[in-house]
N, C-alpha and C. Protein backbone atom coordinates (compact mmCIF):
# COMPACT_ATOMS: atom_id res chain seq x y z
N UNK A 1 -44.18 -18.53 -56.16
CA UNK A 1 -43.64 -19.88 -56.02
C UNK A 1 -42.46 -20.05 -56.99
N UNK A 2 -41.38 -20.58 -56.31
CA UNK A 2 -39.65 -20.82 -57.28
C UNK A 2 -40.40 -22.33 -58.27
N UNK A 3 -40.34 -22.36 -58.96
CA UNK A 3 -39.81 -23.93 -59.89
C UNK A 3 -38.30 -24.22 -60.10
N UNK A 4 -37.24 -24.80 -59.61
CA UNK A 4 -36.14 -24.93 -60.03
C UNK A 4 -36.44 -25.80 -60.90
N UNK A 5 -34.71 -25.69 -61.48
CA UNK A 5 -34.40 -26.57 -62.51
C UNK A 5 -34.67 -28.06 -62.02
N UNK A 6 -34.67 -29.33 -62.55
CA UNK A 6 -34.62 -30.42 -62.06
C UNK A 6 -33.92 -31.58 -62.06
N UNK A 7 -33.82 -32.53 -61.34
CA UNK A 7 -32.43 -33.57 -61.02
C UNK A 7 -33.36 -34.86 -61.49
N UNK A 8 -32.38 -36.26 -62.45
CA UNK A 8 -33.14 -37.42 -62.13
C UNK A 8 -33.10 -37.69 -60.96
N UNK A 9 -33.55 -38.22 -60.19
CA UNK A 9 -33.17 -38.44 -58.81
C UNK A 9 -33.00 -40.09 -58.84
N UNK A 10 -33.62 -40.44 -59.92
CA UNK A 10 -32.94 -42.38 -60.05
C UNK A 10 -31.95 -42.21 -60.23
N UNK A 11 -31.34 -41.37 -60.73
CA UNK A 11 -29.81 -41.48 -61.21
C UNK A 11 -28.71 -40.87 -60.04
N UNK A 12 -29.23 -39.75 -59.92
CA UNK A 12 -28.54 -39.18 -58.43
C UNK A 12 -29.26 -39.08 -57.12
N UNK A 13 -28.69 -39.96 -56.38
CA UNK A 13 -28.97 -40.75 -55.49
C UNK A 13 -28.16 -41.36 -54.39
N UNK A 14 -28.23 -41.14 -52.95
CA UNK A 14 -26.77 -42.19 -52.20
C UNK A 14 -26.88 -43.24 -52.30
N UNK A 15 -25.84 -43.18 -52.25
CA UNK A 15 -24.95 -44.78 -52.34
C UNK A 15 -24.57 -45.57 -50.88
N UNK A 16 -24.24 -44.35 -50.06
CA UNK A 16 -23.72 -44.32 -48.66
C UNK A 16 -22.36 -45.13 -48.43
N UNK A 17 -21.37 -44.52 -49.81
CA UNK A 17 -20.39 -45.01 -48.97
C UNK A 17 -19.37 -43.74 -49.18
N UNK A 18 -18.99 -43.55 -48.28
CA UNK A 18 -18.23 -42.25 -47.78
C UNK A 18 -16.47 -42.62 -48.18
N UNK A 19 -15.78 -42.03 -48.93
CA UNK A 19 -14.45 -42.39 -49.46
C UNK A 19 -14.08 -41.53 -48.85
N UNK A 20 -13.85 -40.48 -47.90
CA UNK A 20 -13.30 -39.52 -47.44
C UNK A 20 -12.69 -38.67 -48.46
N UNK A 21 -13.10 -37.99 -49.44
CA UNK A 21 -12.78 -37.12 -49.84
C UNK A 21 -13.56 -35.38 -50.40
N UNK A 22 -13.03 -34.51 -50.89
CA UNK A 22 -13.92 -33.29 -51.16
C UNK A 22 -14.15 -33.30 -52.57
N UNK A 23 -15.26 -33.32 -52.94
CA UNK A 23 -15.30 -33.12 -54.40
C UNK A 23 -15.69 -31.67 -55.09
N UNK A 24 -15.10 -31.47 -56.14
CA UNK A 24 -15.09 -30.12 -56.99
C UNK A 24 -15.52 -30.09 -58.11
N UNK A 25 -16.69 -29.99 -58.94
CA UNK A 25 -16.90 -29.85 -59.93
C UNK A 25 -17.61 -28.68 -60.94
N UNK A 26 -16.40 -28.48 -61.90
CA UNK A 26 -16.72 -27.12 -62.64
C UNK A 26 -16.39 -27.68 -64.41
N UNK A 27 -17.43 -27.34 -65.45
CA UNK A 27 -17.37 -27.49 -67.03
C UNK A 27 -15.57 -27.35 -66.94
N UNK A 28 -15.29 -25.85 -66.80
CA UNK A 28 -13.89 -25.28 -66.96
C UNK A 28 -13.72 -24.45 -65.31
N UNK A 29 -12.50 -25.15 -65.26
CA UNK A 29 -12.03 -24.44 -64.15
C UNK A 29 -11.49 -23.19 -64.39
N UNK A 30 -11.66 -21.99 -63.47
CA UNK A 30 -11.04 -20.90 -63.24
C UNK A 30 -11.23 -20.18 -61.77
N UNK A 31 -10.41 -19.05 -61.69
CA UNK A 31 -10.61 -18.25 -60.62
C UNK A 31 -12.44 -18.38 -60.09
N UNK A 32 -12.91 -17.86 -61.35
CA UNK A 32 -14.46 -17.14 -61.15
C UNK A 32 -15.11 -18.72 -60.54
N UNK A 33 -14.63 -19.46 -61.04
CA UNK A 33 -15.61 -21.09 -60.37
C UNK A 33 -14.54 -21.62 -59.49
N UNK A 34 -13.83 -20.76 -58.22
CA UNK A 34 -12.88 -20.90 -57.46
C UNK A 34 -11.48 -21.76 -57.15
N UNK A 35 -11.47 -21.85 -58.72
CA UNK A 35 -9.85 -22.64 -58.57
C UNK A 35 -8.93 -22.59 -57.75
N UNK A 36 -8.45 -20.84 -57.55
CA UNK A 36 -7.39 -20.78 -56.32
C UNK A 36 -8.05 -21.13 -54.68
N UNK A 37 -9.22 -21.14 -54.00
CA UNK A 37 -9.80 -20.92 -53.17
C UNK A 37 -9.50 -22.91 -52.94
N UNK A 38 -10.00 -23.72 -53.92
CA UNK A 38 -9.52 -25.11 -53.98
C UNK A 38 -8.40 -25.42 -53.17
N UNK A 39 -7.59 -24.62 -54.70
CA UNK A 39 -5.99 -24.72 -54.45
C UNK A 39 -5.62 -24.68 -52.86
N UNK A 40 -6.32 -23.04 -52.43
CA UNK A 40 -5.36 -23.20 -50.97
C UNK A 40 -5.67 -24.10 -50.30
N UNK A 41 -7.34 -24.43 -50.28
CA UNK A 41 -7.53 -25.66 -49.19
C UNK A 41 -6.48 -26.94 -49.24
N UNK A 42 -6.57 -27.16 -50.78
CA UNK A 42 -5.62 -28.29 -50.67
C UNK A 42 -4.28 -28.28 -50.21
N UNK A 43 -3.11 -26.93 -49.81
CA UNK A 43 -2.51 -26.78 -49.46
C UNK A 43 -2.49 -26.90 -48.03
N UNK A 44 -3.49 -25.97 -48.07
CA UNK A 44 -3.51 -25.95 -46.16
C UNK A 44 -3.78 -26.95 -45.33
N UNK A 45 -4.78 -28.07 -45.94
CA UNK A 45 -4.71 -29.54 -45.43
C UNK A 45 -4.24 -30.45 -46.58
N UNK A 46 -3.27 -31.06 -46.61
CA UNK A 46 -2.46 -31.52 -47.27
C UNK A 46 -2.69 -33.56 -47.15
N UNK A 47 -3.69 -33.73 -46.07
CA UNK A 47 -3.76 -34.79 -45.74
C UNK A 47 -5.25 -35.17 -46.52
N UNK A 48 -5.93 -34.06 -47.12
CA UNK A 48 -7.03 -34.63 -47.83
C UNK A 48 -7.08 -34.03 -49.22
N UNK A 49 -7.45 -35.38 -49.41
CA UNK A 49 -8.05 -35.50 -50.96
C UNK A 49 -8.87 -34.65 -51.42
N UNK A 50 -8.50 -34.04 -52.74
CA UNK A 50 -9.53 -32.97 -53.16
C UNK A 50 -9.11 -34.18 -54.74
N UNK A 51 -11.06 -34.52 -55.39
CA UNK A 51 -11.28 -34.95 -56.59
C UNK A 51 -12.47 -33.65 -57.82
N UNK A 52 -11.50 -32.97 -57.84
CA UNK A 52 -11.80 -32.52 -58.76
C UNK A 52 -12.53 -32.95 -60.37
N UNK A 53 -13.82 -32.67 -61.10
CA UNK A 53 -13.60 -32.88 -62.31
C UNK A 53 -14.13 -31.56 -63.24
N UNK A 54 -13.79 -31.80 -64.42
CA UNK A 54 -13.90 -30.85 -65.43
C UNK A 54 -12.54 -30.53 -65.74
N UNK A 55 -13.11 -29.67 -66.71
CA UNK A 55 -10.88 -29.12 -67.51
C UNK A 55 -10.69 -27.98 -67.08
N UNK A 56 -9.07 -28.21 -66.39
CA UNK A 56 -8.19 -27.50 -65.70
C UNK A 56 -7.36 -27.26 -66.75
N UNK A 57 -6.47 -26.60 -66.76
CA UNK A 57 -5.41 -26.36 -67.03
C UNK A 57 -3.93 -25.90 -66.60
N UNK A 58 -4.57 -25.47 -65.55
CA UNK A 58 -3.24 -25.51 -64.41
C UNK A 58 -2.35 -26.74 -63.97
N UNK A 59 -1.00 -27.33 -64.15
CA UNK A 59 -0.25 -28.04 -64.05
C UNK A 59 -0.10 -28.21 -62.62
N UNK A 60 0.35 -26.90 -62.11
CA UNK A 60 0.43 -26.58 -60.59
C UNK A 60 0.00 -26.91 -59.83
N UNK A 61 -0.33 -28.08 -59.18
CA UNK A 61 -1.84 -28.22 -58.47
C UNK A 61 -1.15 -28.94 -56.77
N UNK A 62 -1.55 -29.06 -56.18
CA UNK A 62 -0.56 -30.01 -54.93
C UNK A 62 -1.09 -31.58 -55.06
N UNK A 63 -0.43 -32.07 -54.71
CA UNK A 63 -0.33 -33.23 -55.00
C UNK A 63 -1.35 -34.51 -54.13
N UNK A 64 -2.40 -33.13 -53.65
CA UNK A 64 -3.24 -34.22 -53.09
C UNK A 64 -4.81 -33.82 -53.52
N UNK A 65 -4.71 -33.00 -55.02
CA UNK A 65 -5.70 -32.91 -55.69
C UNK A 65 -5.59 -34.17 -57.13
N UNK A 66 -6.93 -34.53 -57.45
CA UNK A 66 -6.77 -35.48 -57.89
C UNK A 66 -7.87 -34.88 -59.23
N UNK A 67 -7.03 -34.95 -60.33
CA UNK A 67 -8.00 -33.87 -61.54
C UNK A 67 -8.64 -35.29 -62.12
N UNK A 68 -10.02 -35.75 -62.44
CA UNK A 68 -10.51 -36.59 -63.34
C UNK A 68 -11.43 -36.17 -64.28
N UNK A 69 -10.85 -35.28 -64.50
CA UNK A 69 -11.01 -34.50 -66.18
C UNK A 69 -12.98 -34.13 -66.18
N UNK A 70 -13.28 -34.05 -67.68
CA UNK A 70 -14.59 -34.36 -67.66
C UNK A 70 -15.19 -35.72 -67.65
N UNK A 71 -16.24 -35.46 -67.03
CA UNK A 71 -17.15 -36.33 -66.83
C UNK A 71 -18.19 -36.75 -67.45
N UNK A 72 -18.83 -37.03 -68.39
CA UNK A 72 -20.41 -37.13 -69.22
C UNK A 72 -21.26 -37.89 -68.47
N UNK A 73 -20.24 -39.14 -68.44
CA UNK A 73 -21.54 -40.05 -68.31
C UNK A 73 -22.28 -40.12 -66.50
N UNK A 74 -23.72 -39.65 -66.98
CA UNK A 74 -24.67 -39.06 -65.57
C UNK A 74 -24.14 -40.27 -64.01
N UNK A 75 -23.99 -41.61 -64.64
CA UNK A 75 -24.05 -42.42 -63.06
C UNK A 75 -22.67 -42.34 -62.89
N UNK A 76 -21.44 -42.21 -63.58
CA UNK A 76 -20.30 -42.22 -63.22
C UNK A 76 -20.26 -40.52 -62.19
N UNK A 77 -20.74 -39.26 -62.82
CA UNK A 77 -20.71 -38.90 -62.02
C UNK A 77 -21.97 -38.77 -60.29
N UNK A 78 -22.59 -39.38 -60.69
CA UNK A 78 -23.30 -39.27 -59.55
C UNK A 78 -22.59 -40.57 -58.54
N UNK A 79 -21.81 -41.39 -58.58
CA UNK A 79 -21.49 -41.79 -57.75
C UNK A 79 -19.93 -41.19 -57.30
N UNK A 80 -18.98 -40.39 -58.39
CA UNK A 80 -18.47 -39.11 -57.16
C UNK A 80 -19.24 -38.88 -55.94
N UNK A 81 -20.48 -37.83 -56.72
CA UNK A 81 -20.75 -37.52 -55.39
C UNK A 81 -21.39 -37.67 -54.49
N UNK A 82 -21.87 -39.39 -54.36
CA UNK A 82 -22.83 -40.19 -53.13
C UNK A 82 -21.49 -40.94 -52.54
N UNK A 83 -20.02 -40.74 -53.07
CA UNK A 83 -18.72 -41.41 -52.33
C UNK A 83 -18.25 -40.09 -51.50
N UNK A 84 -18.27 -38.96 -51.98
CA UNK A 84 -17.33 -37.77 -51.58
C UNK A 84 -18.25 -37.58 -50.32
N UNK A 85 -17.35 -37.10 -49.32
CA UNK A 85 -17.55 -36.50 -48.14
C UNK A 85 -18.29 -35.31 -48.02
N UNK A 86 -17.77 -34.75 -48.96
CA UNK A 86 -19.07 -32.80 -48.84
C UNK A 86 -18.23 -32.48 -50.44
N UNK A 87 -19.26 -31.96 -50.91
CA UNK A 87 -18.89 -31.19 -52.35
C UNK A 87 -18.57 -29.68 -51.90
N UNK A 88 -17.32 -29.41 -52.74
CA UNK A 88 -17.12 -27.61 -52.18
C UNK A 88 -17.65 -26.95 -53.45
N UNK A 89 -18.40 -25.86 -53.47
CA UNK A 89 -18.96 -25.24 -54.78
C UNK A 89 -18.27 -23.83 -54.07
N UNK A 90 -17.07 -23.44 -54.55
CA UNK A 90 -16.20 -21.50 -53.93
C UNK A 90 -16.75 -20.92 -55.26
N UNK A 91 -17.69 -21.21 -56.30
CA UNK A 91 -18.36 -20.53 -57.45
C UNK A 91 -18.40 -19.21 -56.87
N UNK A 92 -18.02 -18.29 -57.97
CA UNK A 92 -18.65 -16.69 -57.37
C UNK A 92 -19.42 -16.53 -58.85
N UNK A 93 -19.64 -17.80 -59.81
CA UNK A 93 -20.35 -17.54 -60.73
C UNK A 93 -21.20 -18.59 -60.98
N UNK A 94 -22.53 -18.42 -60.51
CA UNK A 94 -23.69 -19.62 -60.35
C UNK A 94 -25.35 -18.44 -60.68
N UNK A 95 -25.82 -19.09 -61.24
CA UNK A 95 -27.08 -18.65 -61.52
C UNK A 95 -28.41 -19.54 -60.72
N UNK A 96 -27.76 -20.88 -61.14
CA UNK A 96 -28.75 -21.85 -60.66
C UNK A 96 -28.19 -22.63 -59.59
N UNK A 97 -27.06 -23.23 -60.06
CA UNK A 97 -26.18 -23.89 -59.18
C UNK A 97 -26.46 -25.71 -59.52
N UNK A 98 -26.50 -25.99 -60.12
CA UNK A 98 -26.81 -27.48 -60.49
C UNK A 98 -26.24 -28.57 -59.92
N UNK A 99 -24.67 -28.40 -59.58
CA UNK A 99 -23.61 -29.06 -59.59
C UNK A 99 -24.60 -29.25 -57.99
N UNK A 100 -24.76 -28.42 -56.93
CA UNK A 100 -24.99 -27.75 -55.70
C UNK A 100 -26.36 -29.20 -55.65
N UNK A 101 -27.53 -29.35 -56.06
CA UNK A 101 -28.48 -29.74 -56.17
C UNK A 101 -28.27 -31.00 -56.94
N UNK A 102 -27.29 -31.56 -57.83
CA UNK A 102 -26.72 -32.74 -57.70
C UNK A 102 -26.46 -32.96 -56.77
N UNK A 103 -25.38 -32.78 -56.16
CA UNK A 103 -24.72 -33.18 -54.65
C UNK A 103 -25.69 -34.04 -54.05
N UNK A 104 -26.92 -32.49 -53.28
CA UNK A 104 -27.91 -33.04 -52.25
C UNK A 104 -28.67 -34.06 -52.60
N UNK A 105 -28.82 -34.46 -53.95
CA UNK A 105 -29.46 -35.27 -54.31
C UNK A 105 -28.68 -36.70 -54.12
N UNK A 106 -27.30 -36.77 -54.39
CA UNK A 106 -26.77 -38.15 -53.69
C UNK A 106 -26.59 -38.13 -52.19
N UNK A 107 -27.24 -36.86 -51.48
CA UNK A 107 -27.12 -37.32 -50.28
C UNK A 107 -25.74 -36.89 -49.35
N UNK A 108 -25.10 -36.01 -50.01
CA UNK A 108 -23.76 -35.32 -50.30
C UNK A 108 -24.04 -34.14 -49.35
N UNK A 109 -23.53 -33.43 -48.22
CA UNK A 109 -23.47 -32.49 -48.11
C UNK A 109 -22.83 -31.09 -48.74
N UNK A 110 -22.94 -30.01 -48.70
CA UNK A 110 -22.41 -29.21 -49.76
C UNK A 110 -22.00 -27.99 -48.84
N UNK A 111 -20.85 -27.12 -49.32
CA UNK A 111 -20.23 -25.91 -48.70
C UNK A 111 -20.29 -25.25 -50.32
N UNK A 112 -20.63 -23.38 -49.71
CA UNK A 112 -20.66 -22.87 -50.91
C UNK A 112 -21.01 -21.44 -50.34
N UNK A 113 -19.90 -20.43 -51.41
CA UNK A 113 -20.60 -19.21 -50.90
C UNK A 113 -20.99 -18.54 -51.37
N UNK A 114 -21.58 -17.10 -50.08
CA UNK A 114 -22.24 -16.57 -50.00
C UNK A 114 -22.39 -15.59 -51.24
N UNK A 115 -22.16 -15.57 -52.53
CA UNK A 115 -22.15 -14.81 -53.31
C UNK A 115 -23.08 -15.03 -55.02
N UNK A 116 -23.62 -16.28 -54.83
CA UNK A 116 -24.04 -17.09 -55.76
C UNK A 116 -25.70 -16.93 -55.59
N UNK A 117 -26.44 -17.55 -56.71
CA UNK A 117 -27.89 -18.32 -56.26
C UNK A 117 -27.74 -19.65 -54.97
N UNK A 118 -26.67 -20.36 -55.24
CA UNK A 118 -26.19 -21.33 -54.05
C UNK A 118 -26.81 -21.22 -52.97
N UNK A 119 -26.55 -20.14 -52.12
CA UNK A 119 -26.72 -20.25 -50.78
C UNK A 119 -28.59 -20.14 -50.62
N UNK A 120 -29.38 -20.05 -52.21
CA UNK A 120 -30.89 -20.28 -51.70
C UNK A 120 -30.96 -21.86 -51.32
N UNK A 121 -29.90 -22.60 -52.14
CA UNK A 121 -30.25 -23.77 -51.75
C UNK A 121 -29.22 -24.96 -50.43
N UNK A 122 -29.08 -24.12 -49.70
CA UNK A 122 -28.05 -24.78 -48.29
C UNK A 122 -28.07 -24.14 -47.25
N UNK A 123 -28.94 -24.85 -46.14
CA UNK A 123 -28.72 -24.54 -45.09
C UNK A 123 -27.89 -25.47 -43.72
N UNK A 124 -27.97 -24.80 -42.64
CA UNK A 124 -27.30 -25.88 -41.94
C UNK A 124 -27.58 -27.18 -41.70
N UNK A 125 -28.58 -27.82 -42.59
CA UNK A 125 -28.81 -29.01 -42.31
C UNK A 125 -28.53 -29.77 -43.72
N UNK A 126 -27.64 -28.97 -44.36
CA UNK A 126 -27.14 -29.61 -45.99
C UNK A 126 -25.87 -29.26 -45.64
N UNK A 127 -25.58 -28.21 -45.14
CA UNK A 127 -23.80 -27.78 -45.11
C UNK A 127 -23.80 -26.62 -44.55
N UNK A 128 -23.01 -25.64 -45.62
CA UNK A 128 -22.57 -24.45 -45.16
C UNK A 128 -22.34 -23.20 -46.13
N UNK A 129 -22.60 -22.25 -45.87
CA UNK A 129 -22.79 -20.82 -46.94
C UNK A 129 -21.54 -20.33 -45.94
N UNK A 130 -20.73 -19.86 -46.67
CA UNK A 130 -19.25 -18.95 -46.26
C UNK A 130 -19.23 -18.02 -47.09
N UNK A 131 -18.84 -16.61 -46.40
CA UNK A 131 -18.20 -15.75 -46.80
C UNK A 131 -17.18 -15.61 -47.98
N UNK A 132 -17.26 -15.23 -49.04
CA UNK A 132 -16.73 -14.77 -50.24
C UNK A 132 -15.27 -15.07 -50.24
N UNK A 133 -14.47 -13.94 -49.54
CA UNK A 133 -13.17 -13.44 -48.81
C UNK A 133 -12.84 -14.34 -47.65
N UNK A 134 -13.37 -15.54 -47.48
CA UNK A 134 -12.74 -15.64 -46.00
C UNK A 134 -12.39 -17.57 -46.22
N UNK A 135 -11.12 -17.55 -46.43
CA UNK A 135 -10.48 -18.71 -46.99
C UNK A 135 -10.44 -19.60 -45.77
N UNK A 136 -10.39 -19.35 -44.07
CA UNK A 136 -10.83 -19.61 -42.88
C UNK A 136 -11.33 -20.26 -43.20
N UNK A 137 -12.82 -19.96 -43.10
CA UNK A 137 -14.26 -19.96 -42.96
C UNK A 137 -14.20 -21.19 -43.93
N UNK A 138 -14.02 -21.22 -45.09
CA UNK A 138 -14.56 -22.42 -46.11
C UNK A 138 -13.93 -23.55 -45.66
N UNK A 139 -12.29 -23.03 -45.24
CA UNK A 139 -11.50 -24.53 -44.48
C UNK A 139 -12.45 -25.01 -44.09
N UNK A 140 -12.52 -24.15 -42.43
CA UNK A 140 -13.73 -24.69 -41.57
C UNK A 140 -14.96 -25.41 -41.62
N UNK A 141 -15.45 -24.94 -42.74
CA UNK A 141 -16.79 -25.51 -43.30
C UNK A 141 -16.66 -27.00 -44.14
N UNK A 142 -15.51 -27.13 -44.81
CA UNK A 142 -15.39 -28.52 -45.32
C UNK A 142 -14.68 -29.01 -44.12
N UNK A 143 -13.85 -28.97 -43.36
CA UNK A 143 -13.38 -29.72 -42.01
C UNK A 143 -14.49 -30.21 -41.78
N UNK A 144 -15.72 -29.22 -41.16
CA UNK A 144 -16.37 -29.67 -40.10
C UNK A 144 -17.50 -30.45 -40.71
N UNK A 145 -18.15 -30.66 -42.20
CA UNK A 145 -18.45 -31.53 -43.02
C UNK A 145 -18.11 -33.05 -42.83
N UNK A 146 -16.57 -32.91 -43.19
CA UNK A 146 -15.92 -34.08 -42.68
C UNK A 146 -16.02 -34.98 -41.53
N UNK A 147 -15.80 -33.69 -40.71
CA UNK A 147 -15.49 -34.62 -39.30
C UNK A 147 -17.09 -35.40 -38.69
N UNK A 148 -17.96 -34.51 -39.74
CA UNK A 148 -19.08 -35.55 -38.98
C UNK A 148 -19.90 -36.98 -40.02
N UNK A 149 -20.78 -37.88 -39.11
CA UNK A 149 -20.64 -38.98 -40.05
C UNK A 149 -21.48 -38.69 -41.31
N UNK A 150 -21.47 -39.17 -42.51
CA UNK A 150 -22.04 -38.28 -43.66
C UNK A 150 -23.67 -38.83 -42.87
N UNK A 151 -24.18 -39.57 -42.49
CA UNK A 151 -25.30 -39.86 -42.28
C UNK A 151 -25.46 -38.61 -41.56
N UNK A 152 -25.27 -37.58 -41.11
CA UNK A 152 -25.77 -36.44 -40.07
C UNK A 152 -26.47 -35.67 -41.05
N UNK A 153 -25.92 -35.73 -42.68
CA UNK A 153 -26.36 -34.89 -43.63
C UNK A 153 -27.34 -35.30 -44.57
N UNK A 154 -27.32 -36.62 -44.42
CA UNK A 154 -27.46 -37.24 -45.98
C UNK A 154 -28.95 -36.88 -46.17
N UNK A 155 -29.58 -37.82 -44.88
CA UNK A 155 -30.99 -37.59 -45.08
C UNK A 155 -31.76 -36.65 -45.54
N UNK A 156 -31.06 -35.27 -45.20
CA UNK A 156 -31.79 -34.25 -45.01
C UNK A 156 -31.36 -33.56 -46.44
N UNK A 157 -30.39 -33.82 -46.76
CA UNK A 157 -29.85 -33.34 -48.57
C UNK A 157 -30.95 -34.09 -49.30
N UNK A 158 -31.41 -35.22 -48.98
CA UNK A 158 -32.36 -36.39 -49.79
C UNK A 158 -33.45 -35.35 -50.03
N UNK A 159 -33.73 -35.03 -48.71
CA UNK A 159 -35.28 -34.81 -48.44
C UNK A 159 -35.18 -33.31 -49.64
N UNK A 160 -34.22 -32.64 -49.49
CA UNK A 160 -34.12 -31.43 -49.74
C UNK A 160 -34.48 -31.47 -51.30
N UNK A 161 -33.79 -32.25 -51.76
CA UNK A 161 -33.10 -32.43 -53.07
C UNK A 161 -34.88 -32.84 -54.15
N UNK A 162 -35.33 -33.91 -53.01
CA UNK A 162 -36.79 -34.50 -53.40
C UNK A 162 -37.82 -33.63 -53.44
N UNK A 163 -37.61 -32.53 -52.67
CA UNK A 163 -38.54 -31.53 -52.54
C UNK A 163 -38.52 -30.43 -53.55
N UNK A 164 -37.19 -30.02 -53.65
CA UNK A 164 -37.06 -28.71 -54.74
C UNK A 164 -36.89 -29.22 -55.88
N UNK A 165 -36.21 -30.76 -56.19
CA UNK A 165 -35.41 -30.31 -58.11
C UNK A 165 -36.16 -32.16 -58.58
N UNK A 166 -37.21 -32.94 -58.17
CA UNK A 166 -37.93 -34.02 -58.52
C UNK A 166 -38.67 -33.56 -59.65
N UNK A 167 -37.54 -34.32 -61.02
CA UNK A 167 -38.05 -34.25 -62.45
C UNK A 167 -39.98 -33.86 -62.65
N UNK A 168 -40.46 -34.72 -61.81
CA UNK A 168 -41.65 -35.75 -62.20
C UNK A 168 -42.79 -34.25 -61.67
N UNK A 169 -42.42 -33.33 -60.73
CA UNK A 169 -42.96 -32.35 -60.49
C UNK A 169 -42.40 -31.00 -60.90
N UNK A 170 -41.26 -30.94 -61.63
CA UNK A 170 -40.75 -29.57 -62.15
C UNK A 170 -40.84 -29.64 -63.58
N UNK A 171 -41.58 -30.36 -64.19
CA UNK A 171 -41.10 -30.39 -65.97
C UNK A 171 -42.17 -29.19 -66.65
């Protein structure tokens, strides 16, 4: 039997209101917690919002990523991500994946790949596990996130989230 780590779940929690955007969150951004993989999405669709937080340092960024630095305080970020449309986790360096199990816990769908602990926790009824190498594929997977209503996901991130990482049974 797994014990994961565990989430408040009073604190992260939906909100249900959908701002149309992708959220990204890494301590420190780099390659290894998929900075460039971000980057191209945000290039390649140029019409959506990517809200990034944690410290970047790259200046370079396109102009429809939106850096809001670090974050501490727990409800400021948990309502990122019960507003964001699907959280992208392109981590190729995750052990546990926390950020991943926040998300589902506001009810957030999540894209993330195949190269992490991540993909134990997402299946097609939370999001999507993509291929490493295949910058396609992740488009695709946050597109098609998007295009559907977050209620197609939410429930089932709830349920997910209540089942594996609920403080009150993992301590």
């Amino acid at each position: 039997i797994r014990i994961y780590n565990w989430i408040d779940l009073d604190i992260f929690k939906p909100t249900y209101k959908d701002k149309n955007y992708v959220l990204c969150i890494a301590s420190l951004w780099t390659d290894n917690k998929g900075l460039s993989k971000i980057v191209q999405f945000a290039k390649e669709d140029p019409e959506i919002d990517v809200h990034m937080i944690g410290k970047i340092e790259s200046a370079n960024l396109p102009k429809n990523i939106k850096v809001l630095g670090v974050v501490k305080n727990q409800a400021e970020l948990a309502e990122e991500y019960a507003n964001a449309s699907v959280f992208l986790n392109p981590s190729i360096q995750e052990t546990f994946g926390k950020t991943t199990a926040e998300s589902l816990a506001c009810g957030t769908p999540v894209v993330v790949l195949n190269t992490t602990a991540c993909p134990e926790l997402v299946d097609e009824s939370v999001g999507h596990v993509v291929e490493k190498d295949d910058q396609t594929e992740l488009n695709q997977a946050v597109l098609d996130c998007m295009r559907k209503d977050k209620s197609y996901y939410s429930k089932n991130c709830r349920e997910k989230a209540e089942k594996l990482f609920d403080k009150e049974k993992n301590l």
